[in-house]
PDB file of N, CA and C in Angstrom:
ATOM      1  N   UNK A   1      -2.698  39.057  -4.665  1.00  0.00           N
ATOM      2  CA  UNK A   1      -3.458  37.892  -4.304  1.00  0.00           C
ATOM      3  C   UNK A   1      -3.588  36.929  -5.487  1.00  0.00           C
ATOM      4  N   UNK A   2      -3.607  37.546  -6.312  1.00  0.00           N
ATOM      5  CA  UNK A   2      -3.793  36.281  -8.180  1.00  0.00           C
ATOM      6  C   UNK A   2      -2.287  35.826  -7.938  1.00  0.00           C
ATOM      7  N   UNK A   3      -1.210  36.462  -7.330  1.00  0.00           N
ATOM      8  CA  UNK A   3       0.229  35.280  -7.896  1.00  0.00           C
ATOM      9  C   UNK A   3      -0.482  34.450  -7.137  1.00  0.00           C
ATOM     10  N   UNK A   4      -0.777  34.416  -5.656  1.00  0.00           N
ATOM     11  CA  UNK A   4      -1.241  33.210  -4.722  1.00  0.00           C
ATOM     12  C   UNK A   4      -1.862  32.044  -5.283  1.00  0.00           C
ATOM     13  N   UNK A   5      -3.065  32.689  -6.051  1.00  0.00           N
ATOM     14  CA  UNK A   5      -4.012  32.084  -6.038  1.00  0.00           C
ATOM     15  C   UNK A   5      -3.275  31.430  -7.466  1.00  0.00           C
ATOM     16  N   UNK A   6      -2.524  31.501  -8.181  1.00  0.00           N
ATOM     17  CA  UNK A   6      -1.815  30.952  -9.475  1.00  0.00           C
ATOM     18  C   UNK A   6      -0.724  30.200  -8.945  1.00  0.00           C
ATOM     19  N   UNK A   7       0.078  30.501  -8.224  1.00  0.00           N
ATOM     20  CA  UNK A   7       0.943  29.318  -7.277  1.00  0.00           C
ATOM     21  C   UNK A   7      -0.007  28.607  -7.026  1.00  0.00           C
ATOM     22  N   UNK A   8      -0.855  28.546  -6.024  1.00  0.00           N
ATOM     23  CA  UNK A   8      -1.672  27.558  -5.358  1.00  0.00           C
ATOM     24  C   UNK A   8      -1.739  26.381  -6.304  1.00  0.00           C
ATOM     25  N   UNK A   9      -2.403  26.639  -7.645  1.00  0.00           N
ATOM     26  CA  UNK A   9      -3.064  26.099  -8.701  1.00  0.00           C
ATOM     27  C   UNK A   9      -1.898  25.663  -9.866  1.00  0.00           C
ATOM     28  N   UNK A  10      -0.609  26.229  -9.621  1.00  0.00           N
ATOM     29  CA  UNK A  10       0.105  25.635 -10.579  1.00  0.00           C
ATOM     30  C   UNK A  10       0.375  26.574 -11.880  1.00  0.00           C
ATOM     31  N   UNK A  11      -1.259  27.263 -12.114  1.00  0.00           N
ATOM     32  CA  UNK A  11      -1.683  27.681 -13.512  1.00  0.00           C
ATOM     33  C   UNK A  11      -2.677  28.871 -13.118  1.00  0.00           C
ATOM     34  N   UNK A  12      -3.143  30.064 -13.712  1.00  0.00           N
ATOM     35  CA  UNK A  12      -4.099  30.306 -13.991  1.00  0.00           C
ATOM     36  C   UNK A  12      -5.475  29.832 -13.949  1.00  0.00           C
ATOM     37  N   UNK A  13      -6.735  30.415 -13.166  1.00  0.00           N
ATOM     38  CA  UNK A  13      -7.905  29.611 -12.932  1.00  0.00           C
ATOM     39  C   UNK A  13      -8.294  28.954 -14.073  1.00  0.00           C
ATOM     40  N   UNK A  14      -8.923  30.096 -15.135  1.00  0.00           N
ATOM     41  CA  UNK A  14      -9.306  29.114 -16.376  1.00  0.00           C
ATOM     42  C   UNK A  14      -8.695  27.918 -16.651  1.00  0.00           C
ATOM     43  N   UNK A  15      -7.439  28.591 -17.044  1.00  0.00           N
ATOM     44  CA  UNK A  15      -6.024  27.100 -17.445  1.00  0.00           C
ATOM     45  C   UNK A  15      -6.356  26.057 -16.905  1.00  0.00           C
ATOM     46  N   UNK A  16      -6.501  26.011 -15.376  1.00  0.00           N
ATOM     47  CA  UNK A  16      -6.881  24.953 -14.780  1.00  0.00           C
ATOM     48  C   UNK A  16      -7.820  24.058 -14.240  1.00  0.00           C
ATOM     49  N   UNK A  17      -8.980  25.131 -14.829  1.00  0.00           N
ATOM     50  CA  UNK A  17     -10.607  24.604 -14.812  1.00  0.00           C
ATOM     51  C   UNK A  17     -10.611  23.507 -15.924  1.00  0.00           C
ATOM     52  N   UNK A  18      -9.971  24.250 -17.593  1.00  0.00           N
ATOM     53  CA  UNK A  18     -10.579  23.524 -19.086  1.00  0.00           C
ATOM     54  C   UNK A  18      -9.551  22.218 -18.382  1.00  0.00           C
ATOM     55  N   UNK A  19      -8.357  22.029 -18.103  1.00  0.00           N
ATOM     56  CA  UNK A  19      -7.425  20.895 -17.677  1.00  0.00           C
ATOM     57  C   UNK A  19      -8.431  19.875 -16.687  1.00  0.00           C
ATOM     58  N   UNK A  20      -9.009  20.384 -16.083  1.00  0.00           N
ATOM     59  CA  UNK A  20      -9.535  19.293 -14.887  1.00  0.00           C
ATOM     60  C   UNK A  20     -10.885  18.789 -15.872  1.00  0.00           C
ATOM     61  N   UNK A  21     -11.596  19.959 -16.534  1.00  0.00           N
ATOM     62  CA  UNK A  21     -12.710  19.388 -17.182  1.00  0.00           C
ATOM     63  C   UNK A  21     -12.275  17.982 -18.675  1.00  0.00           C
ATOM     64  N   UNK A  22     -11.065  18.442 -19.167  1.00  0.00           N
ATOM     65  CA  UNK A  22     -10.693  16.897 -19.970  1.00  0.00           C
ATOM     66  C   UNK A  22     -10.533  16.184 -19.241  1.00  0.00           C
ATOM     67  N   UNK A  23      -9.415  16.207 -18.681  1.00  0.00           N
ATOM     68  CA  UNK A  23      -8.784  15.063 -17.511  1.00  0.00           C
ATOM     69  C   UNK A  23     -10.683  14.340 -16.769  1.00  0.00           C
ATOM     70  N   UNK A  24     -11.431  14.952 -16.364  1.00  0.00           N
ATOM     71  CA  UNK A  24     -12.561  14.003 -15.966  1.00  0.00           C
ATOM     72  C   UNK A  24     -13.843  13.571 -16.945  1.00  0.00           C
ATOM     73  N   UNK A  25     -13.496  14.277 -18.070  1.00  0.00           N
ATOM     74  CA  UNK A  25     -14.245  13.571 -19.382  1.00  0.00           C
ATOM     75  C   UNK A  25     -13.186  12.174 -19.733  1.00  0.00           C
ATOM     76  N   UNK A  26     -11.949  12.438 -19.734  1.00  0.00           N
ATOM     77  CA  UNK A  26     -11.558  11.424 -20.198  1.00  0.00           C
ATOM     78  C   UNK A  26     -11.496  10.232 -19.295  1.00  0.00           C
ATOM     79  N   UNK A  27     -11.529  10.706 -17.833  1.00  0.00           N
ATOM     80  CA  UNK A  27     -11.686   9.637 -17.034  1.00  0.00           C
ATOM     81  C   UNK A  27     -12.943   8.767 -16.675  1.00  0.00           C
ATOM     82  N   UNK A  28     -14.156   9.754 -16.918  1.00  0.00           N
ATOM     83  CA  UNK A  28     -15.570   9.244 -16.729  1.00  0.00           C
ATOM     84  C   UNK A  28     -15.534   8.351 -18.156  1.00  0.00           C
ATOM     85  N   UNK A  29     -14.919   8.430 -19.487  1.00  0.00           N
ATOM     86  CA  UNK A  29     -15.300   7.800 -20.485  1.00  0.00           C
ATOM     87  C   UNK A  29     -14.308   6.566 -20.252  1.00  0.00           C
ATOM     88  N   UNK A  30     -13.339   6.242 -19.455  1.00  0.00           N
ATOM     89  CA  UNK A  30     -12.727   5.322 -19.290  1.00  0.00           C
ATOM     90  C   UNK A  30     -13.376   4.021 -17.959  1.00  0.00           C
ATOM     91  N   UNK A  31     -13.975   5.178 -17.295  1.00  0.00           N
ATOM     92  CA  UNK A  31     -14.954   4.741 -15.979  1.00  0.00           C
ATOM     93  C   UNK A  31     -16.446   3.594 -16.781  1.00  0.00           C
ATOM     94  N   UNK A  32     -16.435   4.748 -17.604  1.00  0.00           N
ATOM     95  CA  UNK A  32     -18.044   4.272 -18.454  1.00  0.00           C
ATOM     96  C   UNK A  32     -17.731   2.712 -19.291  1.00  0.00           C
ATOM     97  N   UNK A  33     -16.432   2.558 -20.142  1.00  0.00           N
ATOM     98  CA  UNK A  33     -16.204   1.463 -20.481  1.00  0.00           C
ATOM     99  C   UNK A  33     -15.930   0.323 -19.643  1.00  0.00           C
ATOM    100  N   UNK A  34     -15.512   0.266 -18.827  1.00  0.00           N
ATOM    101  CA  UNK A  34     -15.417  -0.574 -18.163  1.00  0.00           C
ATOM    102  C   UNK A  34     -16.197  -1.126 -16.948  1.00  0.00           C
ATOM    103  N   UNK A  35     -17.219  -0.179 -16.622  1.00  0.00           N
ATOM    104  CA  UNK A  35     -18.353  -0.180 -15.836  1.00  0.00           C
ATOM    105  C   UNK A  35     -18.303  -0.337 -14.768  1.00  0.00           C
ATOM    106  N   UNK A  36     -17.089   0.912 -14.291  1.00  0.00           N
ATOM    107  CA  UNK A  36     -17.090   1.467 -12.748  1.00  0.00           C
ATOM    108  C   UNK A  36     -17.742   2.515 -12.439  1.00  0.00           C
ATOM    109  N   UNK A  37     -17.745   2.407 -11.215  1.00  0.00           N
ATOM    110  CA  UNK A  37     -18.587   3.618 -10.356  1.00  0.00           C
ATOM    111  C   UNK A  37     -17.881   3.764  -8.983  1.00  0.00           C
ATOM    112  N   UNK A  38     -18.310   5.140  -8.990  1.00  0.00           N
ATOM    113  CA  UNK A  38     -17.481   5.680  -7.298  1.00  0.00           C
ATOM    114  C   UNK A  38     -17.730   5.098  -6.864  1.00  0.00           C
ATOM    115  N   UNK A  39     -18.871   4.236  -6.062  1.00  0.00           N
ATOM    116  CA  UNK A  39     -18.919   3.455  -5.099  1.00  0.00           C
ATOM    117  C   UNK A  39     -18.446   1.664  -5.568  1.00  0.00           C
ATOM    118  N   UNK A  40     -18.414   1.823  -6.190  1.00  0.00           N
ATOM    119  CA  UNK A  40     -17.593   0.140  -6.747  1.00  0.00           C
ATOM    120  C   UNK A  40     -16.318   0.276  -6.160  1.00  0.00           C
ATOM    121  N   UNK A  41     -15.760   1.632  -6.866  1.00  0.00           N
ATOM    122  CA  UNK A  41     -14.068   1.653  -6.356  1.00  0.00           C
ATOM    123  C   UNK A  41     -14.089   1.775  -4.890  1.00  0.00           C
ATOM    124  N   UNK A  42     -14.939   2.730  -4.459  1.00  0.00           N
ATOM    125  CA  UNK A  42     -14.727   2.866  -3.013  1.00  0.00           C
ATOM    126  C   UNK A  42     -15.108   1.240  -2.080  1.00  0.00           C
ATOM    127  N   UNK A  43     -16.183   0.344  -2.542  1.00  0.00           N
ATOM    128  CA  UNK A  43     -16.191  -0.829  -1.982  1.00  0.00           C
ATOM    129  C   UNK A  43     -15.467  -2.189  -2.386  1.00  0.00           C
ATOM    130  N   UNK A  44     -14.552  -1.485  -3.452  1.00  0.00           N
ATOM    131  CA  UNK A  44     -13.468  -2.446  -3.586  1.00  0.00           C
ATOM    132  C   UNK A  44     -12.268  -2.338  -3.201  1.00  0.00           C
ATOM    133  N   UNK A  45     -12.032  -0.485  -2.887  1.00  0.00           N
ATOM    134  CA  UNK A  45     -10.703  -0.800  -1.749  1.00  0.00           C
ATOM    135  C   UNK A  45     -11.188  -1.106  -0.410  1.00  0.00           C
ATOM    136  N   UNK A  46     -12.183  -0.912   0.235  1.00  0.00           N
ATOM    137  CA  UNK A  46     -12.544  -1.299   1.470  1.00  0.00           C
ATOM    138  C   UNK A  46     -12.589  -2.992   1.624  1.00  0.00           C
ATOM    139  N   UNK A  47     -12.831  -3.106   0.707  1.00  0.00           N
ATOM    140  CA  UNK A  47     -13.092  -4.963   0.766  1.00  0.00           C
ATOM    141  C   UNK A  47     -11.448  -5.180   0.302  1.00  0.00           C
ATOM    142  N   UNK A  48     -10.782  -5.024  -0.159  1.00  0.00           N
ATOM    143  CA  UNK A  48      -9.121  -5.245  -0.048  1.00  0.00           C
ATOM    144  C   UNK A  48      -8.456  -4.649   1.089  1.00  0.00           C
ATOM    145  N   UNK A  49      -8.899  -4.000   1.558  1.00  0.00           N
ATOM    146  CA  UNK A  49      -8.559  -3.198   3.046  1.00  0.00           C
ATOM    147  C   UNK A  49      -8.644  -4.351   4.146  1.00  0.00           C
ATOM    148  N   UNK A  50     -10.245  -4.934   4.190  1.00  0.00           N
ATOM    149  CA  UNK A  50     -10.374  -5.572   5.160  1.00  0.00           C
ATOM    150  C   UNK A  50      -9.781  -7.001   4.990  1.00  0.00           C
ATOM    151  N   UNK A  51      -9.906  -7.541   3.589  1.00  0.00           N
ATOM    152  CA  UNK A  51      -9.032  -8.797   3.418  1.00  0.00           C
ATOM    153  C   UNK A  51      -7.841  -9.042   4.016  1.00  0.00           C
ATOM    154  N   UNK A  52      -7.085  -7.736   3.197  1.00  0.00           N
ATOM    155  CA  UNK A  52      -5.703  -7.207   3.957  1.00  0.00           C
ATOM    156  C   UNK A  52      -5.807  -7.671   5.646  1.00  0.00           C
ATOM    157  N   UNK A  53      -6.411  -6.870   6.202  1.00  0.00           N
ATOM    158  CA  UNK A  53      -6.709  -6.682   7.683  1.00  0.00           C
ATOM    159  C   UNK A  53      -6.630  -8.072   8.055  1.00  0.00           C
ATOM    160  N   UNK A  54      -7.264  -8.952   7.785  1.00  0.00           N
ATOM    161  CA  UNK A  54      -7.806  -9.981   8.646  1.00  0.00           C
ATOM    162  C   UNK A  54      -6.636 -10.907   8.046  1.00  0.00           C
ATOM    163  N   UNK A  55      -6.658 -10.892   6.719  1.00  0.00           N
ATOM    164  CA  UNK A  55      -5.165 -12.410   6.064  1.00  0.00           C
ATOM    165  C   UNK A  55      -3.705 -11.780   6.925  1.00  0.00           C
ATOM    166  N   UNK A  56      -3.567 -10.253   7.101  1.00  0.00           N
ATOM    167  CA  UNK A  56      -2.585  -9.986   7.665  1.00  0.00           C
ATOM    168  C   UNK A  56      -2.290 -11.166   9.386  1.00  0.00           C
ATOM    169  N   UNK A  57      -3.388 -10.841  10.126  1.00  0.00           N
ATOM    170  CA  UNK A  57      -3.294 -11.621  11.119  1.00  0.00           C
ATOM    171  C   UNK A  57      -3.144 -13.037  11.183  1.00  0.00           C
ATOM    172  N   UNK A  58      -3.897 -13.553  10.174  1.00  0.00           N
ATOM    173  CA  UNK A  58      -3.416 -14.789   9.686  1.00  0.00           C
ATOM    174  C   UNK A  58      -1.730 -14.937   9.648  1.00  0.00           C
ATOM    175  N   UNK A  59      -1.509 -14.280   8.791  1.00  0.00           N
ATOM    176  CA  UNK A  59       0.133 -14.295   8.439  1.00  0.00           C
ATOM    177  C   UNK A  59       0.835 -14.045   9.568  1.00  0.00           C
ATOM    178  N   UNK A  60      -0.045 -12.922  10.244  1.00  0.00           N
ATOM    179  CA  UNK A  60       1.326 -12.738  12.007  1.00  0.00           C
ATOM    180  C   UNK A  60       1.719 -14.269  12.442  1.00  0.00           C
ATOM    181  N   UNK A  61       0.443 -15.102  13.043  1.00  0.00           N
ATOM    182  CA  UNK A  61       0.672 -16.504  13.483  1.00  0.00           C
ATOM    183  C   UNK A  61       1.571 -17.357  12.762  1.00  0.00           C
ATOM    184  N   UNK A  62       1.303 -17.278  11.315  1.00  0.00           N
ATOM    185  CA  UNK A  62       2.250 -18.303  10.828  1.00  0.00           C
ATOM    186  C   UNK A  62       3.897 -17.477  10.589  1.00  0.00           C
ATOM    187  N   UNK A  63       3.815 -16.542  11.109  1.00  0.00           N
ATOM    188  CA  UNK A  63       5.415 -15.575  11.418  1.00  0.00           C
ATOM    189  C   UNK A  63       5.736 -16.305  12.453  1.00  0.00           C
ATOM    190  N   UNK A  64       4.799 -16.618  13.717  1.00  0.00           N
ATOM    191  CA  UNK A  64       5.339 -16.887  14.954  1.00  0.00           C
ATOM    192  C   UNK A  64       5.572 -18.395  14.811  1.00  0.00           C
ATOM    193  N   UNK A  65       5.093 -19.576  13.811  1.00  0.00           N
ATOM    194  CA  UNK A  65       5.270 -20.612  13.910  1.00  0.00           C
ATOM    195  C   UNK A  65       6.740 -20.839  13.082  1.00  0.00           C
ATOM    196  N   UNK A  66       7.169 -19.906  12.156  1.00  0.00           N
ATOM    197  CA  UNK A  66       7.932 -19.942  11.169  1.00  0.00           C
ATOM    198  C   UNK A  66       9.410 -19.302  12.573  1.00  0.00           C
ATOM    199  N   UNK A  67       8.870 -18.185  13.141  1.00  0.00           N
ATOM    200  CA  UNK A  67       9.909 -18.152  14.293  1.00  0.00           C
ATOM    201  C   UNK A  67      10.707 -18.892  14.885  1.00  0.00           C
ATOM    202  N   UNK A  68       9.474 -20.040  15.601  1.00  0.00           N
ATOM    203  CA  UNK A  68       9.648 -21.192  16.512  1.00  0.00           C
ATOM    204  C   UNK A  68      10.560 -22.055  15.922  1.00  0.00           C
ATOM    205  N   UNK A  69       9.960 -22.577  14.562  1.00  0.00           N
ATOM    206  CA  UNK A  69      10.809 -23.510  13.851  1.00  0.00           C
ATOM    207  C   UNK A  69      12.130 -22.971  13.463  1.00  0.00           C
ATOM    208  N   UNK A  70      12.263 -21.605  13.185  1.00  0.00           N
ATOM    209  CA  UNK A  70      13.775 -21.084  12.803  1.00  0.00           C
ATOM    210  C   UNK A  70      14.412 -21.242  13.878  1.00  0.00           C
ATOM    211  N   UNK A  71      14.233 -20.988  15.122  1.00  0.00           N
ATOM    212  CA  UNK A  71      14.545 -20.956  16.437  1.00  0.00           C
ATOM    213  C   UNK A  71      15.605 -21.915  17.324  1.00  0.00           C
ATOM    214  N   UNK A  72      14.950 -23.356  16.805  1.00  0.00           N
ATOM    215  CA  UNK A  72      14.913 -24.552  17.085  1.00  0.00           C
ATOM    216  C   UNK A  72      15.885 -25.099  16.662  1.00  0.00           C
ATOM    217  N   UNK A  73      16.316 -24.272  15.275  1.00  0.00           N
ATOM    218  CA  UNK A  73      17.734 -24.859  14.217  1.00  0.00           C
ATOM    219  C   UNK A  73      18.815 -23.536  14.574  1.00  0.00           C
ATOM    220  N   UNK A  74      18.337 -22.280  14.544  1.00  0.00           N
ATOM    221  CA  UNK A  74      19.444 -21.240  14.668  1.00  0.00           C
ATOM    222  C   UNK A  74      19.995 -21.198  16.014  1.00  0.00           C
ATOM    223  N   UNK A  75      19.173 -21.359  16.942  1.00  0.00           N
ATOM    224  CA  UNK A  75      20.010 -21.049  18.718  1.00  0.00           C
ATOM    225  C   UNK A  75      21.013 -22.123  19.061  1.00  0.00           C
ATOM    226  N   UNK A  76      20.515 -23.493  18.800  1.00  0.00           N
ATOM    227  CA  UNK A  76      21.805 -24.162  18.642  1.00  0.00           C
ATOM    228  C   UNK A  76      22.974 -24.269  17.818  1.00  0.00           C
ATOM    229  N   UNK A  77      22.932 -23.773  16.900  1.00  0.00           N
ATOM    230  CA  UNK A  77      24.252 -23.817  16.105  1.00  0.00           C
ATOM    231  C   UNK A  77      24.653 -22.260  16.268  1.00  0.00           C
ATOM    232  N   UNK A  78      23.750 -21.716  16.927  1.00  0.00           N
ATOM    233  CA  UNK A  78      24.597 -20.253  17.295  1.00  0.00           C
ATOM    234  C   UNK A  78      25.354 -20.773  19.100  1.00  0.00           C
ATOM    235  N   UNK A  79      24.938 -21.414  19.748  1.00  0.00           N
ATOM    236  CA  UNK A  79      25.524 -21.954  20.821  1.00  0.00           C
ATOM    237  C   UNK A  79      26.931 -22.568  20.388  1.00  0.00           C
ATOM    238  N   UNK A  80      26.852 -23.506  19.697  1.00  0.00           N
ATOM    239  CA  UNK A  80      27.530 -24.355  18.930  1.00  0.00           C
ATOM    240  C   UNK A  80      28.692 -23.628  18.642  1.00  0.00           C
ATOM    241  N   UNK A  81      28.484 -23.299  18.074  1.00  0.00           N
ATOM    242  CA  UNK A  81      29.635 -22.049  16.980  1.00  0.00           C
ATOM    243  C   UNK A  81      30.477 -20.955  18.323  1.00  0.00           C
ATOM    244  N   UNK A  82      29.543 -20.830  19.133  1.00  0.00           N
ATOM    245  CA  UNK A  82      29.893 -20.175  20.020  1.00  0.00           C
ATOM    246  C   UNK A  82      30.802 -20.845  21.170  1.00  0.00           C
ATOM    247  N   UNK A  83      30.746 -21.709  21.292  1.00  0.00           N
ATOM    248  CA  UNK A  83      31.487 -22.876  22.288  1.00  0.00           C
ATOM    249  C   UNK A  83      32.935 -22.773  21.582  1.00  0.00           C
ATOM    250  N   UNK A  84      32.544 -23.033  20.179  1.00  0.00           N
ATOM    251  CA  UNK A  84      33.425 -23.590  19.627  1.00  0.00           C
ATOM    252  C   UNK A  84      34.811 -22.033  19.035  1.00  0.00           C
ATOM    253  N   UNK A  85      34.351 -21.049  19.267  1.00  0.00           N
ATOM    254  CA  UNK A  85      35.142 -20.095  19.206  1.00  0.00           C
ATOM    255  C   UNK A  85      35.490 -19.558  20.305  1.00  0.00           C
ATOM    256  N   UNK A  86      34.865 -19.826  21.119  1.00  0.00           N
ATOM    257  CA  UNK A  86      35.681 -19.478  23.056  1.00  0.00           C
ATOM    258  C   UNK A  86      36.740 -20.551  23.313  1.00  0.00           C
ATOM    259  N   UNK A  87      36.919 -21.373  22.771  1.00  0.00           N
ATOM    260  CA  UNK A  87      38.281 -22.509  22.841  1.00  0.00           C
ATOM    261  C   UNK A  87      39.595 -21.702  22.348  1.00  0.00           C
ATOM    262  N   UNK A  88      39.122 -20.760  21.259  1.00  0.00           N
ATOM    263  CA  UNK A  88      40.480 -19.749  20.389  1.00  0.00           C
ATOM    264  C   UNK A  88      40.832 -19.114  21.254  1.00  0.00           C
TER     265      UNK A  88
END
């Protein structure tokens, strides 16, 4: 059951307890300078989430106006072109 539990983990428990305990000293002291907090990060991807969300839909419409206008220039000169190679 310890190979398991040492696969699982990569490492040995200890090994991988003292590893997680730097790794989050060094991250809380990087957190601390710059003056984040779990819930900052967590309400700043949610607020880029929802920006996302809503400018996305924005952008669908101006896909469909950008469509229309491509539309307007490509179907005729694909007609065009097409006339003009059924004569060969």
């Amino acid at each position: 059951m310890a190979d398991g539990v040492n696969k699982f983990l990569g490492d040995s428990p200890g090994r991988v307890i003292v590893k997680l305990l730097v790794v989050s000293v060094i991250v809380g002291f990087v957190m601390a300078v710059f003056g984040w907090t779990p819930y900052g990060i967590l309400y700043t991807v949610r607020d880029f989430i929802l920006d996302l969300w809503h400018s996305g839909f924005a952008a669908l419409g101006r896909l469909g106006d950008y469509l229309l206008l491509g539309a307007a220039v490509v179907i005729p000169v694909f007609i065009i072109l097409r006339i003009l190679n059924y004569r060969r």
